[in-house]
Protein backbone atom coordinates (compact mmCIF):
# COMPACT_ATOMS: atom_id res chain seq x y z
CA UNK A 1 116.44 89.10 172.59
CA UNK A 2 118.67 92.01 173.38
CA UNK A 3 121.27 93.39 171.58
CA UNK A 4 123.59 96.64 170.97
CA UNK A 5 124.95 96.77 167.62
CA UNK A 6 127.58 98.86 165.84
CA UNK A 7 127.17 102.12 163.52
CA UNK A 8 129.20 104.81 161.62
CA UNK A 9 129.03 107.97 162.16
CA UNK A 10 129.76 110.07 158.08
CA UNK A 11 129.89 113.34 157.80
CA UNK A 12 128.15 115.57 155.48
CA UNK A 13 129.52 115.47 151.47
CA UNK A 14 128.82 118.26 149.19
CA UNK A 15 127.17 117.22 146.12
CA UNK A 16 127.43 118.86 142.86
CA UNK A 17 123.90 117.75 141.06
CA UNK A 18 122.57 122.29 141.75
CA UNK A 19 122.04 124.89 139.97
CA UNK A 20 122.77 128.32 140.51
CA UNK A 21 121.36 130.85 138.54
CA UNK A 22 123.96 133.44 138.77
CA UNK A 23 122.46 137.18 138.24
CA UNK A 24 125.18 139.31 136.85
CA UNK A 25 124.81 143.43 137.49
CA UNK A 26 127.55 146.00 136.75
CA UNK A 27 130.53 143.42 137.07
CA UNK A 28 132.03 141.25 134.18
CA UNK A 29 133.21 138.51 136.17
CA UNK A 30 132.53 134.78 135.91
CA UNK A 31 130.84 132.85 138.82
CA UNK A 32 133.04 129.93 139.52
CA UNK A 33 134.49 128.24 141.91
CA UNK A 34 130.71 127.09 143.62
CA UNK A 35 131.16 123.48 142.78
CA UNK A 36 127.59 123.13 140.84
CA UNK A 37 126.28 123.96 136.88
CA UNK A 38 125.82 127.60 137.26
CA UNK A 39 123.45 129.29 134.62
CA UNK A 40 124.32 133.07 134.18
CA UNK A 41 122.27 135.45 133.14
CA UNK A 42 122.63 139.33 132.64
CA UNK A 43 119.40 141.01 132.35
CA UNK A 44 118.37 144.33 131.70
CA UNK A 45 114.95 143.65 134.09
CA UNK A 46 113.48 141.18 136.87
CA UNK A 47 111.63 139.65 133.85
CA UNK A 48 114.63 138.66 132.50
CA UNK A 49 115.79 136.49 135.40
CA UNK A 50 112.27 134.93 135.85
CA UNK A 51 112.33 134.12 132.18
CA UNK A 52 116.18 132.27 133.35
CA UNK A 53 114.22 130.50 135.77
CA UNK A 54 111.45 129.16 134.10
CA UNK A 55 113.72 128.25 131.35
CA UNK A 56 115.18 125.93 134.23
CA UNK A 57 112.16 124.47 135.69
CA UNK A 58 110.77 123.89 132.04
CA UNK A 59 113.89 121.60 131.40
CA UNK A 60 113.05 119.63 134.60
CA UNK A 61 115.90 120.98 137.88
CA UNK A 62 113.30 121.22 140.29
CA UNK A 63 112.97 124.45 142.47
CA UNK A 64 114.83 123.10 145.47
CA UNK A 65 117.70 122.52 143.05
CA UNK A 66 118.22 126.36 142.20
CA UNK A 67 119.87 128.67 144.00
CA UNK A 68 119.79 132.46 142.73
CA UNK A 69 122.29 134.69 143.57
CA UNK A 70 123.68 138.12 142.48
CA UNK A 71 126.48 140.70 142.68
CA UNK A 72 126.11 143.98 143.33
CA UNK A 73 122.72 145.55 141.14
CA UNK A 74 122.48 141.87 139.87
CA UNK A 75 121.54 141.21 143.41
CA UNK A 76 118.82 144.00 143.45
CA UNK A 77 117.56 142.27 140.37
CA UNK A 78 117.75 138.62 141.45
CA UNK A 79 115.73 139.82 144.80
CA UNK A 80 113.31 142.02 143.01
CA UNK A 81 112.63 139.35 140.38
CA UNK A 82 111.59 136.66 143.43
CA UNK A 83 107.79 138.16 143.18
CA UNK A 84 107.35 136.80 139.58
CA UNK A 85 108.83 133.32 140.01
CA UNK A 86 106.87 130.09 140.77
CA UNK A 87 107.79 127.69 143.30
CA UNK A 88 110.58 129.32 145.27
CA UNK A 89 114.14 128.11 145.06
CA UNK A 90 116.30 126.67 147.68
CA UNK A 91 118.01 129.88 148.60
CA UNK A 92 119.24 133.35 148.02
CA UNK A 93 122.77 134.30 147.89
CA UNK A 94 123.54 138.09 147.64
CA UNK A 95 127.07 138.92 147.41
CA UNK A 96 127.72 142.70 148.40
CA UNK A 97 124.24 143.69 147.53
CA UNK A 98 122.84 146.99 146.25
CA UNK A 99 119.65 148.65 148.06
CA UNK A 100 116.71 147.01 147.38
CA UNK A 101 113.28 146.25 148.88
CA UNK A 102 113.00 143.05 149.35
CA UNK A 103 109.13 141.22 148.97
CA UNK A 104 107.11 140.12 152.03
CA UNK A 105 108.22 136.19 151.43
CA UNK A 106 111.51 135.25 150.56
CA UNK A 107 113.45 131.77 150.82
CA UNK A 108 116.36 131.62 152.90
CA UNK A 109 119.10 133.90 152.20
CA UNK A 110 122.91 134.36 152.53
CA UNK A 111 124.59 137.95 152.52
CA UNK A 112 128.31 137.83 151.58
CA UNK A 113 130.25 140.98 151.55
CA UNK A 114 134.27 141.19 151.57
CA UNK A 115 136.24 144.54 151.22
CA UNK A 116 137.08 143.99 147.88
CA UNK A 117 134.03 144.08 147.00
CA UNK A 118 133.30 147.19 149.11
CA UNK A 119 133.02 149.34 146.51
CA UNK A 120 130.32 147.90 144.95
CA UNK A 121 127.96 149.41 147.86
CA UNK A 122 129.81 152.41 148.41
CA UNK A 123 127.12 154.85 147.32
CA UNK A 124 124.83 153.30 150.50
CA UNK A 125 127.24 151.81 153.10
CA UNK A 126 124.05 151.29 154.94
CA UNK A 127 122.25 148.93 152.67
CA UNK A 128 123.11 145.95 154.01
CA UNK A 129 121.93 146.31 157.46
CA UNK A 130 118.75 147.78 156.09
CA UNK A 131 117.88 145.30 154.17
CA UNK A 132 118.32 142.64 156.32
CA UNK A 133 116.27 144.49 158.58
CA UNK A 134 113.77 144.45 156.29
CA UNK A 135 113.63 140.56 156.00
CA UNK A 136 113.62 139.99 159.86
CA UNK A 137 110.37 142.47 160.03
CA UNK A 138 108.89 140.34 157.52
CA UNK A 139 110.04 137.39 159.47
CA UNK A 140 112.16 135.90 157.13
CA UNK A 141 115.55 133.79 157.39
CA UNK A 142 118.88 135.63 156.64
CA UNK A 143 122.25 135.30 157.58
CA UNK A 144 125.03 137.74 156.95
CA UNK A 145 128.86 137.13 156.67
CA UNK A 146 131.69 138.90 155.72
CA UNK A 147 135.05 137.12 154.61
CA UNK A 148 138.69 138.68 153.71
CA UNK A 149 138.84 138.13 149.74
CA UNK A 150 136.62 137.20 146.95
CA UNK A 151 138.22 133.43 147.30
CA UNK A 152 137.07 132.53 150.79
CA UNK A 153 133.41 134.19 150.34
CA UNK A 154 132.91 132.00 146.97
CA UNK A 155 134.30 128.99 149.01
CA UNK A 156 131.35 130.01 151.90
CA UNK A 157 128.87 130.50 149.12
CA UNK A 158 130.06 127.17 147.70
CA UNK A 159 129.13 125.16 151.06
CA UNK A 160 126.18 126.48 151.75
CA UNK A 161 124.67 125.84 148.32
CA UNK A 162 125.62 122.38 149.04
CA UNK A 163 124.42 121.79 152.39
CA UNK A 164 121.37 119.73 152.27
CA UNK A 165 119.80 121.51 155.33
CA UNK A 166 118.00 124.69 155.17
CA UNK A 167 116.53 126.90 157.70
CA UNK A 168 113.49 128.98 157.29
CA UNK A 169 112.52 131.33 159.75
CA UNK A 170 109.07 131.74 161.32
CA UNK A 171 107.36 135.11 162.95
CA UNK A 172 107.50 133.62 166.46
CA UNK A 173 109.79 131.60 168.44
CA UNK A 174 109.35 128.23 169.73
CA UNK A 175 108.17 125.55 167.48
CA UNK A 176 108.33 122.07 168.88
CA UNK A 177 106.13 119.90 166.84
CA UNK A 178 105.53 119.70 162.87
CA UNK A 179 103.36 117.97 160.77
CA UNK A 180 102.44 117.90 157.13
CA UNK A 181 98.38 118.99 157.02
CA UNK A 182 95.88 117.53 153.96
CA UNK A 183 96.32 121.14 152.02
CA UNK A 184 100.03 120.67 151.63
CA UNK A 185 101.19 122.97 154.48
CA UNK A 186 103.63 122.82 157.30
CA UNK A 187 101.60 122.56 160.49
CA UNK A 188 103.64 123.47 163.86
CA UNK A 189 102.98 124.33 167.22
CA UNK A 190 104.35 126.78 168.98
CA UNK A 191 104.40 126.36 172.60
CA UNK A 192 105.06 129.64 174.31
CA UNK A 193 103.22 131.47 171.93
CA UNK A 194 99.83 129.52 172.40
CA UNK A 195 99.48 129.23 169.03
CA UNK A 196 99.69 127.04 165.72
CA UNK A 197 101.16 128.00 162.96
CA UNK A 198 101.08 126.94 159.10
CA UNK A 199 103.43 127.31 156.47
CA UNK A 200 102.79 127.32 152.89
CA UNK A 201 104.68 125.85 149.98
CA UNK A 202 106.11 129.57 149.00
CA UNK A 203 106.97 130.14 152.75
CA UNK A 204 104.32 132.17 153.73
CA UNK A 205 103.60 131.86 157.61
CA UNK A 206 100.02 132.20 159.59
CA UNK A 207 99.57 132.18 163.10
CA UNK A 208 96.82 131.30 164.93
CA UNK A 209 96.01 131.47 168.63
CA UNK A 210 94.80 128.08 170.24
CA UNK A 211 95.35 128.27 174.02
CA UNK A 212 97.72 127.11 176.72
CA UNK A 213 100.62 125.16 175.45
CA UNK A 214 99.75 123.54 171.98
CA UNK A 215 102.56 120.92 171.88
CA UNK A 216 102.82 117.68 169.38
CA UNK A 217 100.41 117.97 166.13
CA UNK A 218 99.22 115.43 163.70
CA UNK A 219 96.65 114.56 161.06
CA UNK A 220 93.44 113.51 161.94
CA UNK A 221 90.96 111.43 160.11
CA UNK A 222 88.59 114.26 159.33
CA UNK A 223 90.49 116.99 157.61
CA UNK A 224 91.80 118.57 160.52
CA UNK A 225 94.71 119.48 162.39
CA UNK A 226 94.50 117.50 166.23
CA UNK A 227 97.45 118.51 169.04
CA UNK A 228 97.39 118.17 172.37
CA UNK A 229 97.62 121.31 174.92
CA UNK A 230 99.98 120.14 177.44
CA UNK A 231 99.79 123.01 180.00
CA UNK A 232 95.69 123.66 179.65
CA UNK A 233 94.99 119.39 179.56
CA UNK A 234 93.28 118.90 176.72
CA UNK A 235 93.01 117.67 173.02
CA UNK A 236 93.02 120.42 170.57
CA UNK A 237 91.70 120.18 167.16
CA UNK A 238 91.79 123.19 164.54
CA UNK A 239 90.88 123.18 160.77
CA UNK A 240 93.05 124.39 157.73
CA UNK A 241 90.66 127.19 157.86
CA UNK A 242 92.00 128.39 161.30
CA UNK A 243 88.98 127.01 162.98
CA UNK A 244 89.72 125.92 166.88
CA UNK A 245 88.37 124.59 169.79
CA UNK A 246 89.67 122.37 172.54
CA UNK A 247 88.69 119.45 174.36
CA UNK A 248 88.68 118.72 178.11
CA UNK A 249 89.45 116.12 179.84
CA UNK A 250 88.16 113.65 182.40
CA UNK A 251 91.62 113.49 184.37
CA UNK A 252 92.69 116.84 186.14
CA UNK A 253 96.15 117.83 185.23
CA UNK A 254 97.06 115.40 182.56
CA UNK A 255 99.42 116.45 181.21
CA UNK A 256 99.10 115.44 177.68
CA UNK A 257 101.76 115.21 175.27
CA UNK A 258 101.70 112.69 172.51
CA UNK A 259 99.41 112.10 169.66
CA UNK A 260 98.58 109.74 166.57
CA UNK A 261 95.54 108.82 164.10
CA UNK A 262 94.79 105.28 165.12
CA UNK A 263 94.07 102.38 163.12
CA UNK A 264 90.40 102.81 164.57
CA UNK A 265 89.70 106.08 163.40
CA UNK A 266 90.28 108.39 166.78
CA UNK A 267 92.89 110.10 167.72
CA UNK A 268 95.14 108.28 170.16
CA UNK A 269 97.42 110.38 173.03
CA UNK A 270 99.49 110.28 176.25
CA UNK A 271 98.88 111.78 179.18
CA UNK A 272 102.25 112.46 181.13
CA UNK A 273 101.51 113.46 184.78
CA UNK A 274 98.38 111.34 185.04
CA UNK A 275 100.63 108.27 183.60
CA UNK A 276 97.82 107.26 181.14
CA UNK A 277 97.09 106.32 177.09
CA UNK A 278 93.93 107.81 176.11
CA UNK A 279 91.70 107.68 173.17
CA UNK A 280 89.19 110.84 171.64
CA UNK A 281 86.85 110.11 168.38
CA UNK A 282 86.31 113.01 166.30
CA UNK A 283 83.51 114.28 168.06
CA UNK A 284 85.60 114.86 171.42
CA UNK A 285 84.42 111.52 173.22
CA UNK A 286 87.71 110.71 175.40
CA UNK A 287 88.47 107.23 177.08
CA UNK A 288 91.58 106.93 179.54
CA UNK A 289 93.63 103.85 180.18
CA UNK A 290 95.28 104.13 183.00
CA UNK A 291 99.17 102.31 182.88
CA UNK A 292 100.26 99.52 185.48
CA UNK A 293 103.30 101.41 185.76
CA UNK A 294 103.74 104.29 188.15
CA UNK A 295 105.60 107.66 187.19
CA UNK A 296 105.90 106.05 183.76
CA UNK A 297 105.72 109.28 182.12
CA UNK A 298 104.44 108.40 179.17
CA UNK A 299 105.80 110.21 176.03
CA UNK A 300 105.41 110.11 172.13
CA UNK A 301 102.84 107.39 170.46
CA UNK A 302 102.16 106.36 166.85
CA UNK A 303 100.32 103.25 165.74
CA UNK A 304 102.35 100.11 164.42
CA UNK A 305 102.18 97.64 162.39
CA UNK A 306 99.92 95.18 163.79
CA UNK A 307 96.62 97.20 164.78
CA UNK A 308 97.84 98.47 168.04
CA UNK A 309 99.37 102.06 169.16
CA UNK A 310 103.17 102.02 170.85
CA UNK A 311 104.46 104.53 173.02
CA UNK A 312 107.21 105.48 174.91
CA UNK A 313 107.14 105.35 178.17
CA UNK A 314 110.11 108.06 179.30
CA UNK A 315 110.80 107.56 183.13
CA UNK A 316 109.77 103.90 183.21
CA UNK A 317 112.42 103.25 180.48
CA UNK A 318 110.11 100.95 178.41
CA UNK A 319 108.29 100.88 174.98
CA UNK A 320 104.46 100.07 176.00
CA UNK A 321 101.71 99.01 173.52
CA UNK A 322 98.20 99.13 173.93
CA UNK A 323 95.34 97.78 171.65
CA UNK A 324 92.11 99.14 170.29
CA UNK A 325 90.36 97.69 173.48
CA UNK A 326 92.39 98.71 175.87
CA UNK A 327 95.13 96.52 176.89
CA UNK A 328 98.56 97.06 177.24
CA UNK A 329 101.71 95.62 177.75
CA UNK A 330 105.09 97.32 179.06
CA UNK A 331 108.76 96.21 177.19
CA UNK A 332 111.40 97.03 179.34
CA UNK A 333 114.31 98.39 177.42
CA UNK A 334 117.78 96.92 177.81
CA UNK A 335 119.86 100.40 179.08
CA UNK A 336 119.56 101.77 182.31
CA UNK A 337 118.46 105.79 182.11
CA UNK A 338 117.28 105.61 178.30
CA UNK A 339 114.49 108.07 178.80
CA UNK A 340 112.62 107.04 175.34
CA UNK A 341 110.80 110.24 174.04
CA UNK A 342 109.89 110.27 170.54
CA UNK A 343 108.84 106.25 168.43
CA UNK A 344 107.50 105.91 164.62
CA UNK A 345 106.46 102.84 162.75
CA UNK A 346 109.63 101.96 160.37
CA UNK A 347 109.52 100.75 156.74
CA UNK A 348 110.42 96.97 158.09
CA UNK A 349 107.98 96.25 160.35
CA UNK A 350 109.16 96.99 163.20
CA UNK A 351 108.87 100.37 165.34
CA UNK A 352 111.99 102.81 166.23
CA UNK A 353 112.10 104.96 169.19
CA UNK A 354 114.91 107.15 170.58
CA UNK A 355 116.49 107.10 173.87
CA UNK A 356 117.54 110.51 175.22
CA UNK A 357 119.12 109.46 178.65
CA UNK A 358 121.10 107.26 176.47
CA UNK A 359 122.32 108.81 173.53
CA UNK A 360 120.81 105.68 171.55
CA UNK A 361 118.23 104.79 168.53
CA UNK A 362 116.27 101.59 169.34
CA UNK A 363 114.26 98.82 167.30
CA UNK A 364 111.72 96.73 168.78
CA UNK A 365 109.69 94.32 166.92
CA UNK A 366 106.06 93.75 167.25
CA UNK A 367 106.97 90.44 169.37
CA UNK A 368 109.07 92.51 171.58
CA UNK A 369 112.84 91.87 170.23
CA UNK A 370 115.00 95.14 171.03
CA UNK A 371 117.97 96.44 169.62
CA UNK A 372 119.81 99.25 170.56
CA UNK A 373 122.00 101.40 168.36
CA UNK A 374 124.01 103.44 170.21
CA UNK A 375 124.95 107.53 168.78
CA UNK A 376 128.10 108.58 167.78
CA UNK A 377 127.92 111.29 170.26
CA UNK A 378 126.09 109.69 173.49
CA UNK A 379 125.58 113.08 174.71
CA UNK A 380 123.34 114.05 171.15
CA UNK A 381 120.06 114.04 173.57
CA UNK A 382 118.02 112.52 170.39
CA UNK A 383 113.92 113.59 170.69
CA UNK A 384 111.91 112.85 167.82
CA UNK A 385 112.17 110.49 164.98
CA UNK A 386 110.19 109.70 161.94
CA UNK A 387 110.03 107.48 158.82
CA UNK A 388 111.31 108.90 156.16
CA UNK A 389 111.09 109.26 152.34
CA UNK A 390 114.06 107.06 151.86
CA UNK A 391 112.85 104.18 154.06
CA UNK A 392 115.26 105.01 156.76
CA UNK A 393 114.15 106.68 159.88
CA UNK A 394 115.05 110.46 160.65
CA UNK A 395 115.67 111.72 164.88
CA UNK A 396 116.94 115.15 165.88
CA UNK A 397 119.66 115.91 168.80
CA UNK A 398 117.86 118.15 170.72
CA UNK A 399 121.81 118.16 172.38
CA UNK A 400 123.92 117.73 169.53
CA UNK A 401 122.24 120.45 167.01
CA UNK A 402 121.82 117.86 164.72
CA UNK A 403 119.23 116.12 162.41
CA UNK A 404 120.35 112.28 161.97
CA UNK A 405 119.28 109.22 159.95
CA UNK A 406 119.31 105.45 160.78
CA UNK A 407 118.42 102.61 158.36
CA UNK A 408 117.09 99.25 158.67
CA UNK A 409 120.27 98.00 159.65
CA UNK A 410 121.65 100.64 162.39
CA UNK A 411 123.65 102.51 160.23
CA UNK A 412 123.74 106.20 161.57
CA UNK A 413 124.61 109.51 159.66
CA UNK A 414 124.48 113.05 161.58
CA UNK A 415 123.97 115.97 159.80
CA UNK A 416 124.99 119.97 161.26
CA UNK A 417 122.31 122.65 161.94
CA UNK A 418 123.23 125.78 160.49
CA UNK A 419 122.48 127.68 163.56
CA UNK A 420 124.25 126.92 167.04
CA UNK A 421 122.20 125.69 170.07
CA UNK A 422 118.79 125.49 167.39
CA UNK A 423 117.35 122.96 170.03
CA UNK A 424 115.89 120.51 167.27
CA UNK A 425 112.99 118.87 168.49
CA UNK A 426 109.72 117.49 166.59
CA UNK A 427 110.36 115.69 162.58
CA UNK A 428 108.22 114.99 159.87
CA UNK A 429 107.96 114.32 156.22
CA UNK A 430 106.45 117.64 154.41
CA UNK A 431 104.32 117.33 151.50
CA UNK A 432 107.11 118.28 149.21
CA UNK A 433 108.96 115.15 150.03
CA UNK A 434 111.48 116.62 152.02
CA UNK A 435 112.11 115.98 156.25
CA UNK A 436 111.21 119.56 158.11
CA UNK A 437 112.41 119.93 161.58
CA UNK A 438 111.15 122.22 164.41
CA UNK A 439 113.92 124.65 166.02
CA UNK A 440 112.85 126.27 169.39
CA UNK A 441 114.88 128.87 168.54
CA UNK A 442 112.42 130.15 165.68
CA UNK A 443 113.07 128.25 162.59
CA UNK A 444 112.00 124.90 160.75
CA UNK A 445 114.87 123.59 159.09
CA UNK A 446 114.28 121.61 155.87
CA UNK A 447 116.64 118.52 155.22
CA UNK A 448 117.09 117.11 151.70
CA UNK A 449 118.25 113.51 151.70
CA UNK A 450 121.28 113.14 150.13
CA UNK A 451 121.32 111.19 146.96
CA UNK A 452 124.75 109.45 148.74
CA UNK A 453 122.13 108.23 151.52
């Protein structure tokens, strides 16, 4: 059974359940107007604001509740006082900001200035630019703004604290695929770079080199890190050491691009050129299966529900499925021109693919029943999706510079990228609970789910 169902598009909602902890310097004035509980503090030291935030952690707002910010010196001290805390908070908000050094990892942060509060950095009209020079050496996120009046900069500050997306900038551009890795980190590749990187929990950010093309990463059974090196044809696999080596194999030019831990205990993948599924154990033994369809193009693959591994099959337009011996069978989908890229096993049983020729999320059941739900904007070009924390499943719009969510019964919610043109592309869940996107453009964008969702 085929059929195309309706869905609404809602736009983001601010929420009001943060906490800022407002870092007062020089300046008397109160910090309102940001639409959240704001704590402030007016210390004579860094110590003093770390003390602030422990005091908030220790009554239970976790860290990706809290914002700092700070005016003026107060921003010197909230940024100085970052080295001492714990778990880092959401973001950084400096409004007109005195000279300062910032530390070699810092969340991301927002840089206000208007001209009445020029003043304030009048003894270094240069401070701002060099310290956010500083933070792009170190490779960190930060955006600068500058707004007419003190009203329309709170207003900005106000938004952003409330925007449930975050981006955090990594040394290198180009990561396309993300996974969460059995110490806790972010695992990503990054294509043009050769190389895979790793984020930790406080944002720190290690490359390594791997070869040619690392391109979709997952878990593997064995501790380790397993991706697939789409322009050198073969399996990668690299520990949370750094440790790497790579994999030929049999078929010349491959091409592969998908991967997944299989129900059997190898790592299962797609080979794109050669049009085939193929299988590696964790000692690098590969087996190919070659599909009955030609030019299929085979895409993403995960493993489902019922003991077999589902892929998408891109220029053949179909979901296929193979089992642990071998055999497969092709679902045509419903649209002419879907294109299905990226699939993941839902939380009802079924599996969920997206269709980027046709600007639509689809279901199909284990027995083959498809549904199609089709994007508020059908030019969104949606890549990868996931299951998420919340039972609902999470794409990007590689197109639309958007993150979006579907649940179990095709209702659809976009969310804005902060950045323009961030080409989203791989999703996953992060050890920390939270959905982390991969931005080509040299950021992985965290994504709270709203407590509305």
């Amino acid at each position: 059974m085929n059929t195309t169902a309706d869905n609404v598009h809602v736009p983001t909602t601010t929420e009001s359940t943060r906490t800022v902890l407002y870092v007062h310097g020089h300046d008397e004035r109160e910090a309102a107007g940001l639409g959240c509980r704001v704590v402030e503090v007016r210390p004579a030291a860094p110590k003093d604001v770390a003390a602030a935030y422990q005091a908030l952690l220790d009554e239970g707002t976790p860290a990706s509740r809290i914002t700092l910010a700070g005016e003026g010196s107060g921003a010197a001290l909230a940024l100085e006082a970052l080295s001492l805390l714990g778990p880092p908070p959401a973001g950084v908000i400096l409004l007109a900001p005195a000279e300062v050094t910032p530390p070699p990892v810092l969340p991301p942060l927002l840089i206000l200035t208007d001209d009445a509060a020029a003043d304030v950095a009048a003894e270094d009209a240069g401070a701002v630019d060099r310290l956010v020079a500083a933070v792009r050496r170190a490779g960190g996120s930060v955006r600068v703004e500058s707004h007419p009046d003190r009203a329309s900069r709170t207003a900005r500050a106000a938004a952003w604290i409330a925007d449930p997306v975050r981006e955090f900038a990594v040394p290198a551009a180009g990561p396309y695929a993300v996974t969460a890795g059995p110490d806790d980190a972010l695992w990503f590749t990054l294509v043009g770079q050769g190389a895979i990187g790793r984020m930790a929990a406080d944002g720190a950010v290690t490359t390594y080199p791997v070869g040619a093309g690392p391109t979709v990463i997952t878990q593997g059974p064995d501790g380790a890190l397993w991706f697939t090196e789409y322009q050198g044809h073969a399996i990668g696999r690299i520990t949370v050491e750094g440790e790497a080596r790579s994999f030929a194999l049999p078929t010349a030019g491959a091409g592969p691009f998908g991967i997944a831990q299989g129900p059997d205990g190898a790592l299962w993948f797609t080979g794109t050129n050669a049009g085939l599924v193929g299988r590696i154990t964790t000692d690098g033994q590969v087996t190919e299966y070659p599909l009955p369809v030609q030019g299929a193009f085979p895409s993403a693959i995960v493993a489902g529900p019922d003991g077999a591994m589902w892929f998408a099959m891109n220029q053949a337009h179909a979901v296929g499925r193979i089992t642990m011996d071998g055999r497969i069978e092709v679902h045509p989908l419903p649209t002419e021109g879907a294109a299905p890229v990226g699939i993941t096993a839902g939380g009802d049983g079924a599996l969920w693919f997206v269709e980027i020729g046709a600007g639509q999320i689809g279901r199909i059941t284990v027995d083959g029943d498809i549904t199609e739900f089709p994007l508020p904007d059908r030019t969104a070009r949606p890549h990868a999706i996931t299951l998420g924390p919340d039972g609902a499943c999470w794409f990007t719009e590689w197109g639309g510079n958007r993150v979006g969510r579907v649940t179990p019964d095709g209702r659809i919610t976009t969310y804005d990228l902060p950045t323009p043109a961030s080409e989203p592309h791989g999703i996953a869940v992060g050890a920390d609970g939270f959905l982390w996107a991969a931005l080509e453009t040299g950021h992985l964008a965290r994504i709270e789910v709203p407590e509305e969702a």
